[in-house]
PDB file of N, CA and C in Angstrom:
ATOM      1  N   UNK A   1      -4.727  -6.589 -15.352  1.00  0.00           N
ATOM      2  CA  UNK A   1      -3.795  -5.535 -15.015  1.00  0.00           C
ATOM      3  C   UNK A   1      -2.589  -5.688 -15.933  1.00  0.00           C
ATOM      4  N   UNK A   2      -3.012  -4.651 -16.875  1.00  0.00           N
ATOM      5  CA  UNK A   2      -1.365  -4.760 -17.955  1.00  0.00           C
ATOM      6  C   UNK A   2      -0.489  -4.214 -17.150  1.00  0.00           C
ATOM      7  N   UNK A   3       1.039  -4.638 -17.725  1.00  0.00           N
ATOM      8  CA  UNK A   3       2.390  -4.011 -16.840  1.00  0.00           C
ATOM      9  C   UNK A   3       2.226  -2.744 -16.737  1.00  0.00           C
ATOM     10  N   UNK A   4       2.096  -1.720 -17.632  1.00  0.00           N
ATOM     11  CA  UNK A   4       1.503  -0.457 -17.123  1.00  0.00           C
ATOM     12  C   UNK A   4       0.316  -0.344 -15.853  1.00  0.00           C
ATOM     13  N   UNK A   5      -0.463  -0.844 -15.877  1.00  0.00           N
ATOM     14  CA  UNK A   5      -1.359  -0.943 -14.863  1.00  0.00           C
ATOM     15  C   UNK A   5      -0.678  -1.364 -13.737  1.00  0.00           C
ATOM     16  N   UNK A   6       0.381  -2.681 -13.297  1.00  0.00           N
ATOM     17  CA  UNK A   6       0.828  -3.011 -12.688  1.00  0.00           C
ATOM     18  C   UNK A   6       1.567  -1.713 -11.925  1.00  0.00           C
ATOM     19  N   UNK A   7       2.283  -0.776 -12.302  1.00  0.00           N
ATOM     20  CA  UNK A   7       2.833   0.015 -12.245  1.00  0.00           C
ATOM     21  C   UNK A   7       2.487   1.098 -11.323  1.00  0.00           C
ATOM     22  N   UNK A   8       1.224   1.448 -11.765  1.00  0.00           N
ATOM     23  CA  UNK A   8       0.228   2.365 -11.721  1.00  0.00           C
ATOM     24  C   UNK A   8      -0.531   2.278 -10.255  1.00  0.00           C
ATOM     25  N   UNK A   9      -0.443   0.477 -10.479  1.00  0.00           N
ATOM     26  CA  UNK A   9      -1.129  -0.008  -9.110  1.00  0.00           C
ATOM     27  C   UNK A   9      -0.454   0.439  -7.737  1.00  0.00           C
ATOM     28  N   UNK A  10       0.952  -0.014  -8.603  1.00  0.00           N
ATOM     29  CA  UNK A  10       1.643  -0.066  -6.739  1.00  0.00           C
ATOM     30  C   UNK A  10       2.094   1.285  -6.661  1.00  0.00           C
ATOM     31  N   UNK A  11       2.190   2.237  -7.585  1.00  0.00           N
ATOM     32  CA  UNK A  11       2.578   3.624  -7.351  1.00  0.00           C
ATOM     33  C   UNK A  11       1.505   4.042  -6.370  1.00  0.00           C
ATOM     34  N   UNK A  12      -0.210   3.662  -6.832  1.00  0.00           N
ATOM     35  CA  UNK A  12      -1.239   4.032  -5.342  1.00  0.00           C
ATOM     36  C   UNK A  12      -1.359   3.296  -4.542  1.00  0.00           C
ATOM     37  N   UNK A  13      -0.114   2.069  -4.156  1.00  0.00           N
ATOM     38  CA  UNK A  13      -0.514   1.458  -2.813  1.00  0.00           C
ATOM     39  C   UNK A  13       0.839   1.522  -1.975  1.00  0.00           C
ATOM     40  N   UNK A  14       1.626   2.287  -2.953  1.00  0.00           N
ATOM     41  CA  UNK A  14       3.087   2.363  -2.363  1.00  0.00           C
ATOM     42  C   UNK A  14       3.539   3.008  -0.988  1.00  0.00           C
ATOM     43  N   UNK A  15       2.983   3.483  -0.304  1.00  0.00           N
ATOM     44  CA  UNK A  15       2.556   4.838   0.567  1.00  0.00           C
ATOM     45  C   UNK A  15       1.589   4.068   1.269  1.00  0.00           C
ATOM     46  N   UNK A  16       0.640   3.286   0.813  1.00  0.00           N
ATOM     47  CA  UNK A  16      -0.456   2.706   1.733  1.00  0.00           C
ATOM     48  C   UNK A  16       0.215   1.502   3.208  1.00  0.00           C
ATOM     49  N   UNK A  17       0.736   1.931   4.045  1.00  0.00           N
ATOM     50  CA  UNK A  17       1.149   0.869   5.277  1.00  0.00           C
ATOM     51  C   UNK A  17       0.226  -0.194   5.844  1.00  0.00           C
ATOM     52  N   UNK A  18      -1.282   0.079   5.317  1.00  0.00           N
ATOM     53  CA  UNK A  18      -2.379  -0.764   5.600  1.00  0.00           C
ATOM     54  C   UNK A  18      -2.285  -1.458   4.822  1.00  0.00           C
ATOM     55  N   UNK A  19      -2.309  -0.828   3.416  1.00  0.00           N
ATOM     56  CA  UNK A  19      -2.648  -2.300   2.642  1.00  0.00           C
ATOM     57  C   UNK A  19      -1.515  -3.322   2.395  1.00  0.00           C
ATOM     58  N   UNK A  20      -0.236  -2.245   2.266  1.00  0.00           N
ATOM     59  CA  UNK A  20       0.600  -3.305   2.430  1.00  0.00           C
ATOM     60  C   UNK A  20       0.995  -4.531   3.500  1.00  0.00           C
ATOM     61  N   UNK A  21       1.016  -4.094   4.780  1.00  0.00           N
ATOM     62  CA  UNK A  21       0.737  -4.318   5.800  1.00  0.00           C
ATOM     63  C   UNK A  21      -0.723  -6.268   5.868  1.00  0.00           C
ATOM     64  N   UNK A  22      -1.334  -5.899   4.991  1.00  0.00           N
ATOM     65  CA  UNK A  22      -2.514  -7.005   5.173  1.00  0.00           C
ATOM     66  C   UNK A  22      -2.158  -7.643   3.917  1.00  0.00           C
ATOM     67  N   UNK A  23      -1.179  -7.213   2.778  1.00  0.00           N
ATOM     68  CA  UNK A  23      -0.484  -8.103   2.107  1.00  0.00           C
ATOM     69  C   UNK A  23       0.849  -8.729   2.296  1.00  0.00           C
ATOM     70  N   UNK A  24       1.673  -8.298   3.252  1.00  0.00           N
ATOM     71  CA  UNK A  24       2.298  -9.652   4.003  1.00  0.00           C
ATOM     72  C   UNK A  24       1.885 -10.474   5.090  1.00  0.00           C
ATOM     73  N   UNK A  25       0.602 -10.059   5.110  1.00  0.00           N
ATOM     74  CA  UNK A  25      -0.096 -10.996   5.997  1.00  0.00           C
ATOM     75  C   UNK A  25      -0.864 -12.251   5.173  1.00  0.00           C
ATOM     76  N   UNK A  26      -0.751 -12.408   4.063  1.00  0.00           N
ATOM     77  CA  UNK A  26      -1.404 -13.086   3.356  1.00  0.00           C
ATOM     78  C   UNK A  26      -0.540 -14.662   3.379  1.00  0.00           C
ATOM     79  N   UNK A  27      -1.191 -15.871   3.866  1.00  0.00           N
ATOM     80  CA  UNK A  27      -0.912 -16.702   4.177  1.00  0.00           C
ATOM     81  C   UNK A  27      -0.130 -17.908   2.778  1.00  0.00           C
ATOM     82  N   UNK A  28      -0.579 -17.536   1.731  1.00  0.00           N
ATOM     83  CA  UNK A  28      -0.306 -18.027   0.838  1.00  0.00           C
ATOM     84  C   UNK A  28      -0.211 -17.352  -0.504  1.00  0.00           C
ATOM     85  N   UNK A  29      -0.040 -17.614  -1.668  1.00  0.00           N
ATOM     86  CA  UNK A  29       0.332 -16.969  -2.718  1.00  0.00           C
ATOM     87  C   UNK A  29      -1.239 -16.873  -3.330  1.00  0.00           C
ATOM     88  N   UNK A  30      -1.888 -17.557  -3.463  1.00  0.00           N
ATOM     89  CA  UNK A  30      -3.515 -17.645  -3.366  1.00  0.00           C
ATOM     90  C   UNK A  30      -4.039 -16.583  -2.726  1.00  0.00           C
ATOM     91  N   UNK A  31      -3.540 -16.473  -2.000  1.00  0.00           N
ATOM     92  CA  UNK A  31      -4.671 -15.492  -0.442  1.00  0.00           C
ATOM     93  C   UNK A  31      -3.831 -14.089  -0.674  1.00  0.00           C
ATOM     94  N   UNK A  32      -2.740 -14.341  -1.243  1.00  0.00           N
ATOM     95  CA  UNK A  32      -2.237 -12.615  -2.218  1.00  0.00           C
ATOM     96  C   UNK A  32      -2.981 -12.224  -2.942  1.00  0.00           C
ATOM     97  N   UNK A  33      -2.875 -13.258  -4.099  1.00  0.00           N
ATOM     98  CA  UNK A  33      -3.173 -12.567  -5.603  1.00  0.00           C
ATOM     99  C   UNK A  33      -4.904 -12.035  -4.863  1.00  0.00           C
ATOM    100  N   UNK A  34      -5.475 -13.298  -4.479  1.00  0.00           N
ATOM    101  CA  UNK A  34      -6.999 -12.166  -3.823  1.00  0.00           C
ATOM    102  C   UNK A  34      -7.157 -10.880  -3.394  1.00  0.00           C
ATOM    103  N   UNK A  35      -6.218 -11.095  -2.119  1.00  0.00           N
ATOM    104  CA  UNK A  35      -5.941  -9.316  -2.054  1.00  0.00           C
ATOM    105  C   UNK A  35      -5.873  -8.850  -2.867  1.00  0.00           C
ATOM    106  N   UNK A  36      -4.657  -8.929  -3.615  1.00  0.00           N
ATOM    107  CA  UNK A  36      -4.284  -8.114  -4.688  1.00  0.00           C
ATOM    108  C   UNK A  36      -5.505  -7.382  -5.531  1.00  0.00           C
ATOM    109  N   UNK A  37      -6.453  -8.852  -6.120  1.00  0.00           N
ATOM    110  CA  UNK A  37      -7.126  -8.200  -7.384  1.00  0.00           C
ATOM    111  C   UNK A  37      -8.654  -7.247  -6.278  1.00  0.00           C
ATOM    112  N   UNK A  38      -8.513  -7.776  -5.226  1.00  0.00           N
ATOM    113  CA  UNK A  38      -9.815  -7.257  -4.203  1.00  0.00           C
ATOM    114  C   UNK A  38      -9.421  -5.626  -4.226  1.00  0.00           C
ATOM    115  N   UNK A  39      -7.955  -5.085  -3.988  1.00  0.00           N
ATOM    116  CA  UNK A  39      -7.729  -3.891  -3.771  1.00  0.00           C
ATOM    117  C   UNK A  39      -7.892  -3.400  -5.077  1.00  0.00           C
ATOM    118  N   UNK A  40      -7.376  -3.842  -6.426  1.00  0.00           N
ATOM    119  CA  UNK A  40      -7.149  -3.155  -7.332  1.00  0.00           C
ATOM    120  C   UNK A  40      -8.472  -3.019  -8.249  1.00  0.00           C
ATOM    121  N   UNK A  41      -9.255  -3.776  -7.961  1.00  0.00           N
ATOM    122  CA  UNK A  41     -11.104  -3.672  -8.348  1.00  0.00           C
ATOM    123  C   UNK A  41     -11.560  -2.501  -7.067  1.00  0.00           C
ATOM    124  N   UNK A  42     -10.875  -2.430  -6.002  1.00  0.00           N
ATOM    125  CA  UNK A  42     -11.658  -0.904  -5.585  1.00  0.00           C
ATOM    126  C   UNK A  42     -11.088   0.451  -5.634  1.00  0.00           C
ATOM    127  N   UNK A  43      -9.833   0.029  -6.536  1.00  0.00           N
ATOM    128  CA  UNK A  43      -9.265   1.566  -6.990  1.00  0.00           C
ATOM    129  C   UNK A  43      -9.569   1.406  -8.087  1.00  0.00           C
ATOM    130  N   UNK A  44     -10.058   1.000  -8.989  1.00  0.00           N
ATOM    131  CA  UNK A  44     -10.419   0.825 -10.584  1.00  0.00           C
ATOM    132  C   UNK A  44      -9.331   0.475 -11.648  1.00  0.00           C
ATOM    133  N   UNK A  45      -9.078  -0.786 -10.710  1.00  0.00           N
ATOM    134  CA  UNK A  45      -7.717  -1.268 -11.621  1.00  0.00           C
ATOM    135  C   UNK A  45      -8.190  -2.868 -12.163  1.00  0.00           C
ATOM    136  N   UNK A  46      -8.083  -2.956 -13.519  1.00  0.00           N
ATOM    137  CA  UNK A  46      -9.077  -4.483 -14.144  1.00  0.00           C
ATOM    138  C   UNK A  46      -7.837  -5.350 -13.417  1.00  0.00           C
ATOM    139  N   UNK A  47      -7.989  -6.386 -13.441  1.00  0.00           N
ATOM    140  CA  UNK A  47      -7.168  -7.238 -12.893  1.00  0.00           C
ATOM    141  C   UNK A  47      -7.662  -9.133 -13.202  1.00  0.00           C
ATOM    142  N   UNK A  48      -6.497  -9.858 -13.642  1.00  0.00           N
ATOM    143  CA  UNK A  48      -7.332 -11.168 -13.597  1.00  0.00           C
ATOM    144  C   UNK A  48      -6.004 -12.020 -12.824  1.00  0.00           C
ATOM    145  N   UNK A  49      -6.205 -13.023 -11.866  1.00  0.00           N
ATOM    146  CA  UNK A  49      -5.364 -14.079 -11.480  1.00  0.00           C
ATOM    147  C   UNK A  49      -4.297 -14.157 -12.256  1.00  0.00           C
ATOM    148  N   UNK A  50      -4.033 -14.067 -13.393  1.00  0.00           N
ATOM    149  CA  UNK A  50      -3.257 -14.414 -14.859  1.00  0.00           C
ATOM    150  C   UNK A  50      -1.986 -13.364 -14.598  1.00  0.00           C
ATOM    151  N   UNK A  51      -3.355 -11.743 -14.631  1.00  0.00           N
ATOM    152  CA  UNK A  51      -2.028 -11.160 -14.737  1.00  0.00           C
ATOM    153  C   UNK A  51      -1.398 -10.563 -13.355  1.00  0.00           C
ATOM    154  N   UNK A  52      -2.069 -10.480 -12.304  1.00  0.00           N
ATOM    155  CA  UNK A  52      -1.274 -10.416 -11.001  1.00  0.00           C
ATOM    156  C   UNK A  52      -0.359 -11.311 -10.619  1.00  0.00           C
ATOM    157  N   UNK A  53      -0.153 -12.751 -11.400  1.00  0.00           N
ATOM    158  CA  UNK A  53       0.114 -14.077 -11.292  1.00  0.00           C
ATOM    159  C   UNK A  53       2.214 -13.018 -11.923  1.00  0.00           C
ATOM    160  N   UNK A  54       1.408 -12.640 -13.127  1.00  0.00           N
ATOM    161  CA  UNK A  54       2.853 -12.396 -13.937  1.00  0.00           C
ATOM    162  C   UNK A  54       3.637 -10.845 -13.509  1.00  0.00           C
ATOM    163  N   UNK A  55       2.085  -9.900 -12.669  1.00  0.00           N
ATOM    164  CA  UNK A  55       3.098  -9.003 -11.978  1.00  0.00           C
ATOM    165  C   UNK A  55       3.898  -9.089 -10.995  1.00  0.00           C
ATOM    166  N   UNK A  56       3.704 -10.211 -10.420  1.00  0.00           N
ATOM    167  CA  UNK A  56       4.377 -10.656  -8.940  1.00  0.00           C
ATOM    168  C   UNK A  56       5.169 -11.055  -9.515  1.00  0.00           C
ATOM    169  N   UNK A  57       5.554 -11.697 -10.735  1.00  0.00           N
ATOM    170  CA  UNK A  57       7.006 -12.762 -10.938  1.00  0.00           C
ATOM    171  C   UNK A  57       7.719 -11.521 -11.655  1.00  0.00           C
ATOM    172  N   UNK A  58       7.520 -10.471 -11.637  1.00  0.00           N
ATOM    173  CA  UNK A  58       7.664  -9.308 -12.115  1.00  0.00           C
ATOM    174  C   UNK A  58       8.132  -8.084 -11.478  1.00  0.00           C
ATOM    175  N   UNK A  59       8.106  -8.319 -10.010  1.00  0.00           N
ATOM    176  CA  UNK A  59       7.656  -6.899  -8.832  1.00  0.00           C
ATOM    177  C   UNK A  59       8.867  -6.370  -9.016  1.00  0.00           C
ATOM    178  N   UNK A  60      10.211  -6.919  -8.685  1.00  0.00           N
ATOM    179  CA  UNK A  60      11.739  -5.945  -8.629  1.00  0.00           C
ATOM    180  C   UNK A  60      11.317  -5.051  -9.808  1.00  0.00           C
ATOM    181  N   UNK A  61      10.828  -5.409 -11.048  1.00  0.00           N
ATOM    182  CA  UNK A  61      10.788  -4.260 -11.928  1.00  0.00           C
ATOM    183  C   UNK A  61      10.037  -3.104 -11.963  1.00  0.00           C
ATOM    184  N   UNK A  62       8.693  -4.067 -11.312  1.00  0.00           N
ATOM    185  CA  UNK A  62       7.676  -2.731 -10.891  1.00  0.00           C
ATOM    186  C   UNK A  62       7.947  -1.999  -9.801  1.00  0.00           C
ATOM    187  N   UNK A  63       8.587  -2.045  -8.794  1.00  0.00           N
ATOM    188  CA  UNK A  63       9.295  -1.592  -8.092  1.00  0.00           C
ATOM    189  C   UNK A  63       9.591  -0.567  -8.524  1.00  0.00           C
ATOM    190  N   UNK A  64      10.946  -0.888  -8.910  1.00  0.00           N
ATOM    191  CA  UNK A  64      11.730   0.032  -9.698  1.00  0.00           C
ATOM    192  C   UNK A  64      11.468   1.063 -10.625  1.00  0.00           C
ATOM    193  N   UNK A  65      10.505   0.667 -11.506  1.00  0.00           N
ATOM    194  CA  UNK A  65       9.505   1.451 -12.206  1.00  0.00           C
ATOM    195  C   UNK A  65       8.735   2.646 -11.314  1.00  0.00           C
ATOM    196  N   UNK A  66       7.843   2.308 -10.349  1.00  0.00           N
ATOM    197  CA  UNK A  66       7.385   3.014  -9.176  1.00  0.00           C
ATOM    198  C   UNK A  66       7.767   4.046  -8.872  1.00  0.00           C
ATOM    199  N   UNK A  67       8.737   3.394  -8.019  1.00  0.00           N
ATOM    200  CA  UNK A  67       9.620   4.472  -7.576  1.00  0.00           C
ATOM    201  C   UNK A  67      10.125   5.819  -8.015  1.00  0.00           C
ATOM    202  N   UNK A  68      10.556   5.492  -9.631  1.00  0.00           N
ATOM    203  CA  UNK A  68      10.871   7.245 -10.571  1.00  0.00           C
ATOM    204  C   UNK A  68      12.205   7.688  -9.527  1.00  0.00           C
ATOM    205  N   UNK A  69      12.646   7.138  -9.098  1.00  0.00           N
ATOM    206  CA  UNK A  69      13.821   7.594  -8.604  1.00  0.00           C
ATOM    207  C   UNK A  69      14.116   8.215  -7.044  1.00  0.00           C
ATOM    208  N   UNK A  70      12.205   7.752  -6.537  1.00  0.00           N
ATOM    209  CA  UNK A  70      12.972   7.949  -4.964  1.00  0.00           C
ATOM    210  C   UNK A  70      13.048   7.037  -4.297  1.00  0.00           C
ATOM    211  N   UNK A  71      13.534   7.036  -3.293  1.00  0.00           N
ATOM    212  CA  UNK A  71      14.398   6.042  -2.340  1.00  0.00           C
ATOM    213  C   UNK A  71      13.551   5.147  -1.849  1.00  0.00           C
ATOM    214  N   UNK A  72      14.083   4.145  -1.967  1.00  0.00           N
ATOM    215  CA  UNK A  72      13.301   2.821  -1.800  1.00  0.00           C
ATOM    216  C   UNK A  72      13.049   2.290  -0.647  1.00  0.00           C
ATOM    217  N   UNK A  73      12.311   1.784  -0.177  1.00  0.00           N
ATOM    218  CA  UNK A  73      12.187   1.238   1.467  1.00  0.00           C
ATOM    219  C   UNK A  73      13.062   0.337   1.979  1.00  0.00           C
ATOM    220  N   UNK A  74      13.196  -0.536   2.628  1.00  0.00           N
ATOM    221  CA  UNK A  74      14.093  -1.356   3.256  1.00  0.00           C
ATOM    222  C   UNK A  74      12.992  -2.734   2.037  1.00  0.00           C
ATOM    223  N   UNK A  75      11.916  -2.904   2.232  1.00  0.00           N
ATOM    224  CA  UNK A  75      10.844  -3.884   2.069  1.00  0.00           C
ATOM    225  C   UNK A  75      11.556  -3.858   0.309  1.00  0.00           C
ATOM    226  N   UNK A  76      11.172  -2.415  -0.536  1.00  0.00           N
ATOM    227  CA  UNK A  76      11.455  -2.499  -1.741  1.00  0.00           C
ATOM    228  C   UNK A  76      12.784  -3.058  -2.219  1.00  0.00           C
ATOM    229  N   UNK A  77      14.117  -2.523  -1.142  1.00  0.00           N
ATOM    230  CA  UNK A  77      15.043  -3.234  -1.129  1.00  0.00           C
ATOM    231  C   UNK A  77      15.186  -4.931  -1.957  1.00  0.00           C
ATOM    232  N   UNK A  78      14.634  -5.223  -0.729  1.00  0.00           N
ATOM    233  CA  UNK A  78      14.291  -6.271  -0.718  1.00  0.00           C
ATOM    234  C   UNK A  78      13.672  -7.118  -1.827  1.00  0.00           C
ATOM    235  N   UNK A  79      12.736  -7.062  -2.334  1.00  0.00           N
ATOM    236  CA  UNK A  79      12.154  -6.865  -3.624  1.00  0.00           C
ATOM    237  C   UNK A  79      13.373  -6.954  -4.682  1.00  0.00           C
ATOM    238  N   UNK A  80      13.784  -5.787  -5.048  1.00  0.00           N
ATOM    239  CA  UNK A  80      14.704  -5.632  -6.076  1.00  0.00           C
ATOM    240  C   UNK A  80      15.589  -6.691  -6.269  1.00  0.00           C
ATOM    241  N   UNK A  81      16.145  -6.327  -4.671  1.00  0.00           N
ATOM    242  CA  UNK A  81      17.309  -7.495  -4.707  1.00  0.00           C
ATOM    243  C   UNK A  81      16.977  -8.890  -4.738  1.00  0.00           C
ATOM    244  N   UNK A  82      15.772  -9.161  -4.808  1.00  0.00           N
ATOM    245  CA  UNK A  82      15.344 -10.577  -5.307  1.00  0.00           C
ATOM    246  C   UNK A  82      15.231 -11.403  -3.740  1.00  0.00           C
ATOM    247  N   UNK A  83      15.663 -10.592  -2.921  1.00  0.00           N
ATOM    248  CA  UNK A  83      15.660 -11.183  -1.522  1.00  0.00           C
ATOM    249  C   UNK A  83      14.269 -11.319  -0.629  1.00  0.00           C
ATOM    250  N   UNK A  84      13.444 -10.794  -1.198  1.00  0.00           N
ATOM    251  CA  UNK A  84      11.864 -10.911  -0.624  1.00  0.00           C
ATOM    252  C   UNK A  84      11.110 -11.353  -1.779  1.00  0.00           C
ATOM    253  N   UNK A  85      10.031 -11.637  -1.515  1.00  0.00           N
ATOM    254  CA  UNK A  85       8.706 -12.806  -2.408  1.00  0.00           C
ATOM    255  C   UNK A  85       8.301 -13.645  -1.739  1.00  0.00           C
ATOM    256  N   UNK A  86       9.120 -14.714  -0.979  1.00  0.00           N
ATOM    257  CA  UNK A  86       8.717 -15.783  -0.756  1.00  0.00           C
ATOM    258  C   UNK A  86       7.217 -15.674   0.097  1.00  0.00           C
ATOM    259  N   UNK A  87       6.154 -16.439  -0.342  1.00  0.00           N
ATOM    260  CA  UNK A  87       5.273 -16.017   0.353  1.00  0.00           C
ATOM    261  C   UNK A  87       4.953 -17.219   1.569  1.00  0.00           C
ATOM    262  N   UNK A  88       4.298 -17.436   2.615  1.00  0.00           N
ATOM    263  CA  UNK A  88       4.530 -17.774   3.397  1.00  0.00           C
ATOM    264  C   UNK A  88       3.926 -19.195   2.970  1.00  0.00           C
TER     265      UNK A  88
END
């Protein structure tokens, strides 16, 4: 998943409350990136450990990117402001 792809990704999961939803449920940073590349192999998004590894250390931007200028969630907030990631 190139940064464009990255982009691309969360623009179609941005709106999704399920999937997001079963990705803060993910117990570890391991048991993310799985999700991660599990969802983005069934929307037809290539994806390897490597680079979900570098979109996550990445997200405030993809975020931001995403978005195009509408209003951000409380969660994206969060994100941006560097105040969410930590995974459990």
């Amino acid at each position: 998943m190139t940064d464009t792809q990255g982009v691309q990704f969360y623009v179609a999961i941005r709106k999704d409350t399920k999937t997001l939803d079963r990705f803060a449920q993910a117990g570890s940073e391991a048991e993310l990136i799985e999700l991660i590349m599990d969802e983005a192999d069934k929307r037809g998004f290539a994806s390897t450990e490597e680079l979900v590894r570098s979109a996550l250390s990445d997200l405030g931007t993809i975020v931001q990117q995403a978005a195009g200028g509408d209003e951000l969630t409380e969660m994206e907030l969060e994100i941006v402001s560097g105040g969410y990631g930590q995974v459990r």
